[in-house]
N, C-alpha and C. Protein backbone atom coordinates (compact mmCIF):
# COMPACT_ATOMS: atom_id res chain seq x y z
N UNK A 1 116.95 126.45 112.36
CA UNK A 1 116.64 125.54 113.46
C UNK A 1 117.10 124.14 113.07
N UNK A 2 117.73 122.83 114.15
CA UNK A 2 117.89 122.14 113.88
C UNK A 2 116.81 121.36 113.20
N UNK A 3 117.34 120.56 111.86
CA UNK A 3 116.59 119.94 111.10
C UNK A 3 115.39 118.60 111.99
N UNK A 4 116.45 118.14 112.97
CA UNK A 4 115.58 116.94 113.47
C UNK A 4 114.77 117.24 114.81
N UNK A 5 114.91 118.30 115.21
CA UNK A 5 113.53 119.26 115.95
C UNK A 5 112.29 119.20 115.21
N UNK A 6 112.74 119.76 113.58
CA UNK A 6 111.49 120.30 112.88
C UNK A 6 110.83 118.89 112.58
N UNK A 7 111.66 117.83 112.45
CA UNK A 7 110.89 116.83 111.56
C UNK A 7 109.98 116.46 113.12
N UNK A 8 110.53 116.60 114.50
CA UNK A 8 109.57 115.97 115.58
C UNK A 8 108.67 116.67 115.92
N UNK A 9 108.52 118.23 115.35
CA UNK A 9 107.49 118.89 115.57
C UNK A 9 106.77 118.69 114.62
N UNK A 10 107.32 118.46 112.76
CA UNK A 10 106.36 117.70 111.98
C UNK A 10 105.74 116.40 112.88
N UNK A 11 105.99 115.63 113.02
CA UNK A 11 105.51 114.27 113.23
C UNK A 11 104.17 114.45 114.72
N UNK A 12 104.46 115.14 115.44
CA UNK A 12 103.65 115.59 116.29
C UNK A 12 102.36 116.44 115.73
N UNK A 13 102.95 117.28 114.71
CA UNK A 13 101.44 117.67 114.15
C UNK A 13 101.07 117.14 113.04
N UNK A 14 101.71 116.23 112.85
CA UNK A 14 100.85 114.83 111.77
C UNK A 14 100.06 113.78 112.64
N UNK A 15 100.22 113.78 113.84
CA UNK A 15 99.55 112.91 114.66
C UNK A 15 98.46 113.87 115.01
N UNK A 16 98.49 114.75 115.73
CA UNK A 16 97.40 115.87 115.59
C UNK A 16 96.16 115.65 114.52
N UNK A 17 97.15 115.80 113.38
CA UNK A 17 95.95 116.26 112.52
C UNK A 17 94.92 114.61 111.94
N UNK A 18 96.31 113.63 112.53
CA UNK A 18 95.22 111.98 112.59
C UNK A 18 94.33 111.95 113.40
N UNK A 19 94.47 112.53 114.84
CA UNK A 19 93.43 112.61 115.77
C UNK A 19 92.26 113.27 115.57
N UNK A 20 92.43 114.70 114.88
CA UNK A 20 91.56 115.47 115.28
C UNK A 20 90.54 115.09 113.80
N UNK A 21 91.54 114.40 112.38
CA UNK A 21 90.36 113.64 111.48
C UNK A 21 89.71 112.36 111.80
N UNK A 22 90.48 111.94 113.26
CA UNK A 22 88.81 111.05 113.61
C UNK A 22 87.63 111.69 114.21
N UNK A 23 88.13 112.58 114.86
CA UNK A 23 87.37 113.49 115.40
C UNK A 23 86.28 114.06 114.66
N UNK A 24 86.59 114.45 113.79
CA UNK A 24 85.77 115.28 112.36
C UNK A 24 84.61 114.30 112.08
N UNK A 25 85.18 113.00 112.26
CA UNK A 25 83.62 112.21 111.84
C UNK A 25 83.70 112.21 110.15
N UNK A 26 84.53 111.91 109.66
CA UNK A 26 84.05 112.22 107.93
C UNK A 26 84.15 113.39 107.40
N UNK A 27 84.81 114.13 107.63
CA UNK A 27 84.60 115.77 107.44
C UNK A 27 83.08 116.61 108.12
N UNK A 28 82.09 115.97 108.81
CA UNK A 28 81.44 116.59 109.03
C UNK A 28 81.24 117.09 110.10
N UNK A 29 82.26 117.56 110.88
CA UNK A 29 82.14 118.31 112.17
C UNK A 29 83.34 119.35 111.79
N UNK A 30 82.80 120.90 111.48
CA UNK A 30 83.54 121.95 111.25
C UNK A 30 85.21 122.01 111.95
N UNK A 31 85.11 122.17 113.24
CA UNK A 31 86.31 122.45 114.40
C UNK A 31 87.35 121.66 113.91
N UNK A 32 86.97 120.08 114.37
CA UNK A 32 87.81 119.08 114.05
C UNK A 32 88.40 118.98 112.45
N UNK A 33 87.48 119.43 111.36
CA UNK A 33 87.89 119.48 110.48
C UNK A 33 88.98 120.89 110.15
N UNK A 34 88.80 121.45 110.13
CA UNK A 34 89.73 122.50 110.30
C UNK A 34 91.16 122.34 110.66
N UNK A 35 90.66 122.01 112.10
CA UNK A 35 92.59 121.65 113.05
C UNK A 35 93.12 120.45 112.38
N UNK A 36 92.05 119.08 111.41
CA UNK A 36 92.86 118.19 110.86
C UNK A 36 93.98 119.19 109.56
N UNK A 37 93.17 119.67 109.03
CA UNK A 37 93.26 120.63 107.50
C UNK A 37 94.78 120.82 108.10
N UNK A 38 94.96 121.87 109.13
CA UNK A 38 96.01 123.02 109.82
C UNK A 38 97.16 122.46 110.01
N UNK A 39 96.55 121.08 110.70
CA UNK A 39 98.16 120.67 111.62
C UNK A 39 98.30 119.43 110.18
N UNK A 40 97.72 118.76 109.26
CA UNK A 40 98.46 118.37 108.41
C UNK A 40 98.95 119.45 107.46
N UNK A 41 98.74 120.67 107.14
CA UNK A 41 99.21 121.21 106.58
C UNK A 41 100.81 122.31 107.37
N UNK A 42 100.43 122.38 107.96
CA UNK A 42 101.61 122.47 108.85
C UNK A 42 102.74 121.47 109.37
N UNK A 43 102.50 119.85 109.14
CA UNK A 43 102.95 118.91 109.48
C UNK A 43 104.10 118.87 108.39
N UNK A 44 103.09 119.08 106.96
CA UNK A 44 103.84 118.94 105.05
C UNK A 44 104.58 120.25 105.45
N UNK A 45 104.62 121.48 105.36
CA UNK A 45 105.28 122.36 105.67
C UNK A 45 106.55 122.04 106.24
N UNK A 46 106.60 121.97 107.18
CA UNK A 46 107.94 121.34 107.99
C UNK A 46 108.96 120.12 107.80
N UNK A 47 107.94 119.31 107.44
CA UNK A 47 108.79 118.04 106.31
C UNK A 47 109.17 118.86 105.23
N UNK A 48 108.42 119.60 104.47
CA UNK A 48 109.38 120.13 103.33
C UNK A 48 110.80 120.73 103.73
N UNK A 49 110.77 121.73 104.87
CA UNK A 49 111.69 122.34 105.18
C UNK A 49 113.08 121.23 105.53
N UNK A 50 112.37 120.32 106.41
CA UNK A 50 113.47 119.52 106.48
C UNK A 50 114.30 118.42 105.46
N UNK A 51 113.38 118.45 104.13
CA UNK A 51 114.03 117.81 103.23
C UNK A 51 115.28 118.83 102.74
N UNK A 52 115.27 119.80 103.07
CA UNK A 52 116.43 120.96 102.54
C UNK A 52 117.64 120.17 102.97
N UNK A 53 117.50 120.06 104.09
CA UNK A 53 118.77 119.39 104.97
C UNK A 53 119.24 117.76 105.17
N UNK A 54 118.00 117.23 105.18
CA UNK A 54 118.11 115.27 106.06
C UNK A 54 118.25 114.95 104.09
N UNK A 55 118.63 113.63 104.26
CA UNK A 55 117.91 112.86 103.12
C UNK A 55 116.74 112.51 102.75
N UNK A 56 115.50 112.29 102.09
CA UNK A 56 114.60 112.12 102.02
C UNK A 56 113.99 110.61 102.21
N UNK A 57 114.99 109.77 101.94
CA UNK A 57 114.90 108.54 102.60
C UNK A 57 114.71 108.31 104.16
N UNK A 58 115.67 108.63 104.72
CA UNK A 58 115.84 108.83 106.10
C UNK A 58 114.58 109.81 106.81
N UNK A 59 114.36 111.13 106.19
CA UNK A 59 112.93 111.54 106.89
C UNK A 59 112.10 110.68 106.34
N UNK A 60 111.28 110.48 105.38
CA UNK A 60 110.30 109.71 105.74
C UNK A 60 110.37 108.57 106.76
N UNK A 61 111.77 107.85 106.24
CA UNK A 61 111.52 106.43 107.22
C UNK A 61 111.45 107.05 108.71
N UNK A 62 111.60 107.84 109.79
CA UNK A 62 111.36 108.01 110.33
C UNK A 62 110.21 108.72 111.01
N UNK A 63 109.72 109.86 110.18
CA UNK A 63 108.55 110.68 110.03
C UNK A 63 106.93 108.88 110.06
N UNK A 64 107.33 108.75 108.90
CA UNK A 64 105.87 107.42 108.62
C UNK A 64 106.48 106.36 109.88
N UNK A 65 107.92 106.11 109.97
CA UNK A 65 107.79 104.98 111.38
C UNK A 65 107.19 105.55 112.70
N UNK A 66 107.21 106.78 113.38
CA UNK A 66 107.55 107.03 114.17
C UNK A 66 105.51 107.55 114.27
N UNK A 67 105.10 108.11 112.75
CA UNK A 67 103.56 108.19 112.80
C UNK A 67 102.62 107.03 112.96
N UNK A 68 103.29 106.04 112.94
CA UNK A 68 102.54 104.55 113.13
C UNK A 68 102.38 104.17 114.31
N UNK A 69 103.42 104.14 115.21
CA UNK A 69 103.94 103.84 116.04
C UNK A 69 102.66 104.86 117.15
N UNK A 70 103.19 105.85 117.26
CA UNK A 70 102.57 106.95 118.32
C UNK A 70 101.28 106.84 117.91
N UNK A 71 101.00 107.07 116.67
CA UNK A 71 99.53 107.45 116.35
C UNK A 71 98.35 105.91 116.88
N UNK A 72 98.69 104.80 116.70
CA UNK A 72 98.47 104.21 117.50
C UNK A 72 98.79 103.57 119.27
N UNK A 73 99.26 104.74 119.54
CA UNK A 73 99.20 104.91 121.25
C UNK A 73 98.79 105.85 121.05
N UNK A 74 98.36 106.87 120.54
CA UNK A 74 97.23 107.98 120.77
C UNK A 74 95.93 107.48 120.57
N UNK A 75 95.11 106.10 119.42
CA UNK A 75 94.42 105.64 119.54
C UNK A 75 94.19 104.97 120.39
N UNK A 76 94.96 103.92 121.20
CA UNK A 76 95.01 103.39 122.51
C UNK A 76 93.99 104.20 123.63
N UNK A 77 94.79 105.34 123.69
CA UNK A 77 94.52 106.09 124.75
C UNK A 77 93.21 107.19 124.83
N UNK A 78 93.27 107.43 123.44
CA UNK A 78 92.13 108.44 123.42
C UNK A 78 90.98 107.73 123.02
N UNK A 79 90.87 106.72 122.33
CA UNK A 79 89.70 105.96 121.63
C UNK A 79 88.96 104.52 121.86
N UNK A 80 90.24 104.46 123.03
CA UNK A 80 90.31 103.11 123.15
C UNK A 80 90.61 101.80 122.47
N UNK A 81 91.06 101.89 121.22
CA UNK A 81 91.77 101.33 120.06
C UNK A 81 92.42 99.80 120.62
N UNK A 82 92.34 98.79 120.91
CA UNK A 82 93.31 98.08 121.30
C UNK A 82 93.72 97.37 120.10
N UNK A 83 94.97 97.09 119.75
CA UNK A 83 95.28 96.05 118.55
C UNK A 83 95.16 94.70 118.98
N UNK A 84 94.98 94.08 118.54
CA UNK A 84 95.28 92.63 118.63
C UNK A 84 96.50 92.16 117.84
N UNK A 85 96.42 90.99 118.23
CA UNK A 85 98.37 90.44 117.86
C UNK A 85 98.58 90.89 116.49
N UNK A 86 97.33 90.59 115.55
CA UNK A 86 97.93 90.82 114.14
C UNK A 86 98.38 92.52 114.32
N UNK A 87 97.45 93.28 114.76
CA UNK A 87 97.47 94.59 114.85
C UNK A 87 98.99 94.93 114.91
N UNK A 88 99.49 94.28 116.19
CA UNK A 88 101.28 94.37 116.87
C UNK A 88 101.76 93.90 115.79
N UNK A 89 101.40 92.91 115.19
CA UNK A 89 102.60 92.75 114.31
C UNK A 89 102.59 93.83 112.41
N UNK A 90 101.07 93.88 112.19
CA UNK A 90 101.66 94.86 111.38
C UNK A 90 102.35 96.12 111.74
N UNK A 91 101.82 96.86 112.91
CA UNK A 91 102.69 97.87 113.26
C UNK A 91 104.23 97.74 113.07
N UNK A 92 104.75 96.07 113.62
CA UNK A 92 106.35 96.38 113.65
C UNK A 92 106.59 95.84 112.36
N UNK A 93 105.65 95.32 111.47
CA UNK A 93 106.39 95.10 109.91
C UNK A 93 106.29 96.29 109.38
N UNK A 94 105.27 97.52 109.59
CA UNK A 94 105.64 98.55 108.82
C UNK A 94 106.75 99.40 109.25
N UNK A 95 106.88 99.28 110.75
CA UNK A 95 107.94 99.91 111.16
C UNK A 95 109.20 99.64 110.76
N UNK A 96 109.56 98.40 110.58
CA UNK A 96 110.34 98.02 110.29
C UNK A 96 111.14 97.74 108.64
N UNK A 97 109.92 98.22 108.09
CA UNK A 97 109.86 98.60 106.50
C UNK A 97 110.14 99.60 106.53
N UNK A 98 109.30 100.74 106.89
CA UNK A 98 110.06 102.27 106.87
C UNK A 98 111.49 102.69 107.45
N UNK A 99 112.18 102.03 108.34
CA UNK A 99 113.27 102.42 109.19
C UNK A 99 114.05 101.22 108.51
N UNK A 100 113.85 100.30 107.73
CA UNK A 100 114.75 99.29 107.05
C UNK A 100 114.94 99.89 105.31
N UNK A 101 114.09 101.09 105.14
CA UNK A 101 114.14 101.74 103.86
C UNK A 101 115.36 102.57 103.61
């Protein structure tokens, strides 16, 4: 399978498994803990596979930019999360650290 499919289906179930460990509460809600466990372990799975192929520079910087990025518009939306300016701006200095790596 193409390599940069797998890394967006990694990155999708690395956001998963951020959601569903807020969810968990600390590890102490079974369900949520579990599906965090699954979909980050399924997330590492698939990044491994795709290090066979990409550079390892290049996946992460995109994999960690692209988990920053979304994972806070999934907090937005599901949690109500709003950043404030500093918030915006660390987001685009890390983004811009990982994708400038």
């Amino acid at each position: 399978m193409n390599p940069w499919i797998l890394l967006f289906i990694s990155i999708a179930a690395e956001i998963c498994g951020t959601t569903a460990l807020k969810y968990s509460n600390g590890f102490t809600k079974f369900l949520p803990t579990v599906a965090a466990l699954v979909a980050f372990g399924f997330a590492f799975y698939l990044v491994s596979i795709v290090f066979r192929t990409l550079p390892v520079g290049l996946v992460y910087a995109v994999w960690s930019g692209a988990g920053i990025v979304l994972t806070a518009v999934v907090a937005y939306f599901a949690f109500g999360q709003e950043p404030d300016f500093a918030g915006f701006f660390r987001y685009g200095d890390d983004y811009g650290r990982c994708v400038g790596h």
